[in-house]
Protein backbone atom coordinates (compact mmCIF):
# COMPACT_ATOMS: atom_id res chain seq x y z
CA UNK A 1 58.42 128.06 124.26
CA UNK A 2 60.41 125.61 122.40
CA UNK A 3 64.05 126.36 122.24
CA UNK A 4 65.79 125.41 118.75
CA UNK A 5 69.81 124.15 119.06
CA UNK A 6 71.92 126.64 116.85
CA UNK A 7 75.98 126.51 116.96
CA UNK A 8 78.05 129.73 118.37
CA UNK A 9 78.88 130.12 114.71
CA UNK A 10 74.88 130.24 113.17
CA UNK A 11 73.85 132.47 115.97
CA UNK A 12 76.66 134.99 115.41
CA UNK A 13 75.68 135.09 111.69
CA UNK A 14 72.04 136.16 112.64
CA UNK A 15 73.13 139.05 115.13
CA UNK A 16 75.37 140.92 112.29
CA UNK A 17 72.41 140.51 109.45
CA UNK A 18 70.25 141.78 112.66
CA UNK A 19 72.74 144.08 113.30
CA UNK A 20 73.19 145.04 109.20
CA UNK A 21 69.03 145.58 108.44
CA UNK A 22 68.50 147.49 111.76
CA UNK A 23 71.79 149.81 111.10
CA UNK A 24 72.25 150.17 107.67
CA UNK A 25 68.76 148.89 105.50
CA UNK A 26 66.03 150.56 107.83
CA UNK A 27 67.61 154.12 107.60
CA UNK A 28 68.48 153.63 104.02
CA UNK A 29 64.49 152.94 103.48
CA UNK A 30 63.55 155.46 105.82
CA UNK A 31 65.58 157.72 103.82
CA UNK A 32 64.17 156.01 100.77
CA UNK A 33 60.72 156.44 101.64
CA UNK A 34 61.67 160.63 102.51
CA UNK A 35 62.65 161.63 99.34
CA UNK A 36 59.66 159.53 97.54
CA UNK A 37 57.37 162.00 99.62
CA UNK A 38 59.31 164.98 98.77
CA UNK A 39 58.01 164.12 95.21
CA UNK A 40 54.44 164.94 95.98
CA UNK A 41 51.39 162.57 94.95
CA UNK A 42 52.23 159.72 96.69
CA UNK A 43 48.82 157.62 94.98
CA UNK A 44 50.89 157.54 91.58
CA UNK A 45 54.65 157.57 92.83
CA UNK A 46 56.44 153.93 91.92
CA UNK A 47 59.30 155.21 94.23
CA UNK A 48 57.30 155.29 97.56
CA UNK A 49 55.32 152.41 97.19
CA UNK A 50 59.12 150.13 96.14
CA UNK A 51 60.34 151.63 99.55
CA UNK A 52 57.13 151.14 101.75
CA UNK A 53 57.23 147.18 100.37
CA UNK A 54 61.24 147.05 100.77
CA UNK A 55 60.27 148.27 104.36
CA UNK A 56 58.10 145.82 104.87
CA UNK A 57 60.22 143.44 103.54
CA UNK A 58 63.00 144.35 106.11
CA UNK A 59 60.83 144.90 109.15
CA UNK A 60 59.72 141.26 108.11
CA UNK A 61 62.78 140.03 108.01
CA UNK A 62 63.98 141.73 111.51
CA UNK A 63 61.18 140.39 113.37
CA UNK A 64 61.79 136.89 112.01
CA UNK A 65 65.50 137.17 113.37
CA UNK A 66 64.56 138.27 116.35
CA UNK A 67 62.31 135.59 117.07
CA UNK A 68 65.04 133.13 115.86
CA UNK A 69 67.37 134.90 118.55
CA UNK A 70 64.76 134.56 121.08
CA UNK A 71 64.16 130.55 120.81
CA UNK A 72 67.84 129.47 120.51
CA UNK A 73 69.56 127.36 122.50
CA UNK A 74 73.14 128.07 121.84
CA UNK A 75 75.48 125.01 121.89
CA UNK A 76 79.24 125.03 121.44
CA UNK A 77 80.29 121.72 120.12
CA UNK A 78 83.46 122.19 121.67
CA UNK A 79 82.00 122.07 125.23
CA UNK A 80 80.08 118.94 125.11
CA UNK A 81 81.40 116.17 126.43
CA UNK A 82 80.64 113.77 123.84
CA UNK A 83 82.87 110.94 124.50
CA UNK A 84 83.79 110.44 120.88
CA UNK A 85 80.01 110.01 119.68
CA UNK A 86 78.52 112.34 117.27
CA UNK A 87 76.55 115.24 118.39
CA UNK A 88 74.67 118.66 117.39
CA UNK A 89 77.58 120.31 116.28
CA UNK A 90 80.08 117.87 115.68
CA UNK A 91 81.89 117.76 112.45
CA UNK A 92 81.66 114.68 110.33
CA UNK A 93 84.45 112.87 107.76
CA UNK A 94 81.93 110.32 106.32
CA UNK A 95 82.63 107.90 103.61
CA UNK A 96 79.96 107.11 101.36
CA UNK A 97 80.28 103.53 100.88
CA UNK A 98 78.06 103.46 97.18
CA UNK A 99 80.61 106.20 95.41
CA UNK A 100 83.63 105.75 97.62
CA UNK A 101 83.77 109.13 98.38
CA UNK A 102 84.58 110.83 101.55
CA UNK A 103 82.46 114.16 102.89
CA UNK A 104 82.43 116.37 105.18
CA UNK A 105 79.35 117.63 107.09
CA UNK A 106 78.58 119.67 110.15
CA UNK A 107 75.38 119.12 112.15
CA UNK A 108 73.72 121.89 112.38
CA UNK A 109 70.15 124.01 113.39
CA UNK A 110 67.57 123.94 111.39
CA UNK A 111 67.88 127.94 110.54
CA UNK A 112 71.58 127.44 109.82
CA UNK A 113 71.67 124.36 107.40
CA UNK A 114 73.58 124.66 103.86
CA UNK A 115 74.33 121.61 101.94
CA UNK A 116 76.64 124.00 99.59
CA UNK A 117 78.51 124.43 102.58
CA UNK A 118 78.83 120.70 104.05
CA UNK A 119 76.32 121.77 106.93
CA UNK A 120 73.05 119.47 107.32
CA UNK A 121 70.20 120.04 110.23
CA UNK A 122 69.90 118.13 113.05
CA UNK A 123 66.58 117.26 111.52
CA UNK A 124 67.76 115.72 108.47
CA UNK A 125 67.52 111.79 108.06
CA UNK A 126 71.57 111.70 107.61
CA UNK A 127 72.21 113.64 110.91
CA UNK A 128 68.89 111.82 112.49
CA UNK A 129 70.84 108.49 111.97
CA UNK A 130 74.02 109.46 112.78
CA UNK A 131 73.63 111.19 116.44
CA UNK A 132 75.16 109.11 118.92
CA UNK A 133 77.45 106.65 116.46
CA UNK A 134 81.70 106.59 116.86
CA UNK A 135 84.34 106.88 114.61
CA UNK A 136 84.09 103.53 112.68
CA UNK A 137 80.29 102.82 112.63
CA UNK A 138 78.30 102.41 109.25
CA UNK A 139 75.41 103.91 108.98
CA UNK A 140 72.45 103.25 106.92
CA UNK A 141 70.22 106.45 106.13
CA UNK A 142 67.11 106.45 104.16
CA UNK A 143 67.19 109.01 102.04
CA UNK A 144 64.88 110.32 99.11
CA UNK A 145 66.76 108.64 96.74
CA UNK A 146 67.10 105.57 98.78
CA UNK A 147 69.52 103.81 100.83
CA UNK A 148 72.58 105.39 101.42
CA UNK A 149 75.58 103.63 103.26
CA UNK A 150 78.17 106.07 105.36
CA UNK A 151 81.23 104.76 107.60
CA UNK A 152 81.96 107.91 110.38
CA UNK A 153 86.18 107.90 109.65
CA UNK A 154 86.67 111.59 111.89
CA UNK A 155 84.83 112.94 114.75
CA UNK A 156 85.42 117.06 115.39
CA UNK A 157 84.09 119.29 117.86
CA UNK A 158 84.82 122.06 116.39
């Protein structure tokens, strides 16, 4: 089975919404799904069938966490002996050389990745071509939009 990198942090956020559906959403649906029977016909009743597809919904979405769980590899940044090169985990200060401005990423898993939030997969072309650069390298990342141009100015392991 093929094991999929994910930070301390990502994993930890996946075992409390685990945690959150299996505790708090399945017996609120099961609960849900009670009182729609107490109603009677169940062919006709818009209440059971909301519940039965919420249910499904969350069982869905438990399964899928678990499975996430299952196949991570768990790697804390802040562990690796990464001689000051960039690697899964590691949080970047980049400057981007075409708008002169600086930004901040973290590299990332694949389940965990939010640009909002300055955190790009490992599988993007950005983290791609910056794995194993130093503080001071540019880098040259094709992107969708084209070429971009980043010097690394701050390595963190985080």
């Amino acid at each position: 089975m093929k094991k999929t990198p994910m930070t301390v942090a990502g994993m930890e956020q996946l075992k409390i919404e685990l945690q959150r559906l299996k505790s708090v959403e399945r017996p609120r649906i099961i609960q849900s799904i009670a009182e729609a029977r107490a109603h009677g016909d169940l062919s006709e009743n818009a209440e059971y069938h909301a519940a039965k597809e919420q249910q499904g919904f969350t069982e869905g979405r438990i399964a899928e966490l678990e499975a996430k769980l299952s196949t991570a590899q768990v790697i804390d940044p802040k562990t690796v002996n990464a001689n000051g090169r960039v690697v899964f985990g590691a949080t970047l200060q980049l400057m981007d050389e075409q708008s002169s401005q600086k930004v901040t990423y973290q590299i990332v898993g694949d389940y965990e990745a939010d640009i909002a939030q300055g955190k790009i997969s490992i599988s993007s072309p950005i983290a791609r071509a910056l794995i194993g650069k130093e503080s001071g390298d540019l880098v040259e990342v094709q992107v969708p939009g084209g070429v971009r141009s980043y010097e690394i100015l701050d390595i963190q392991y985080v």
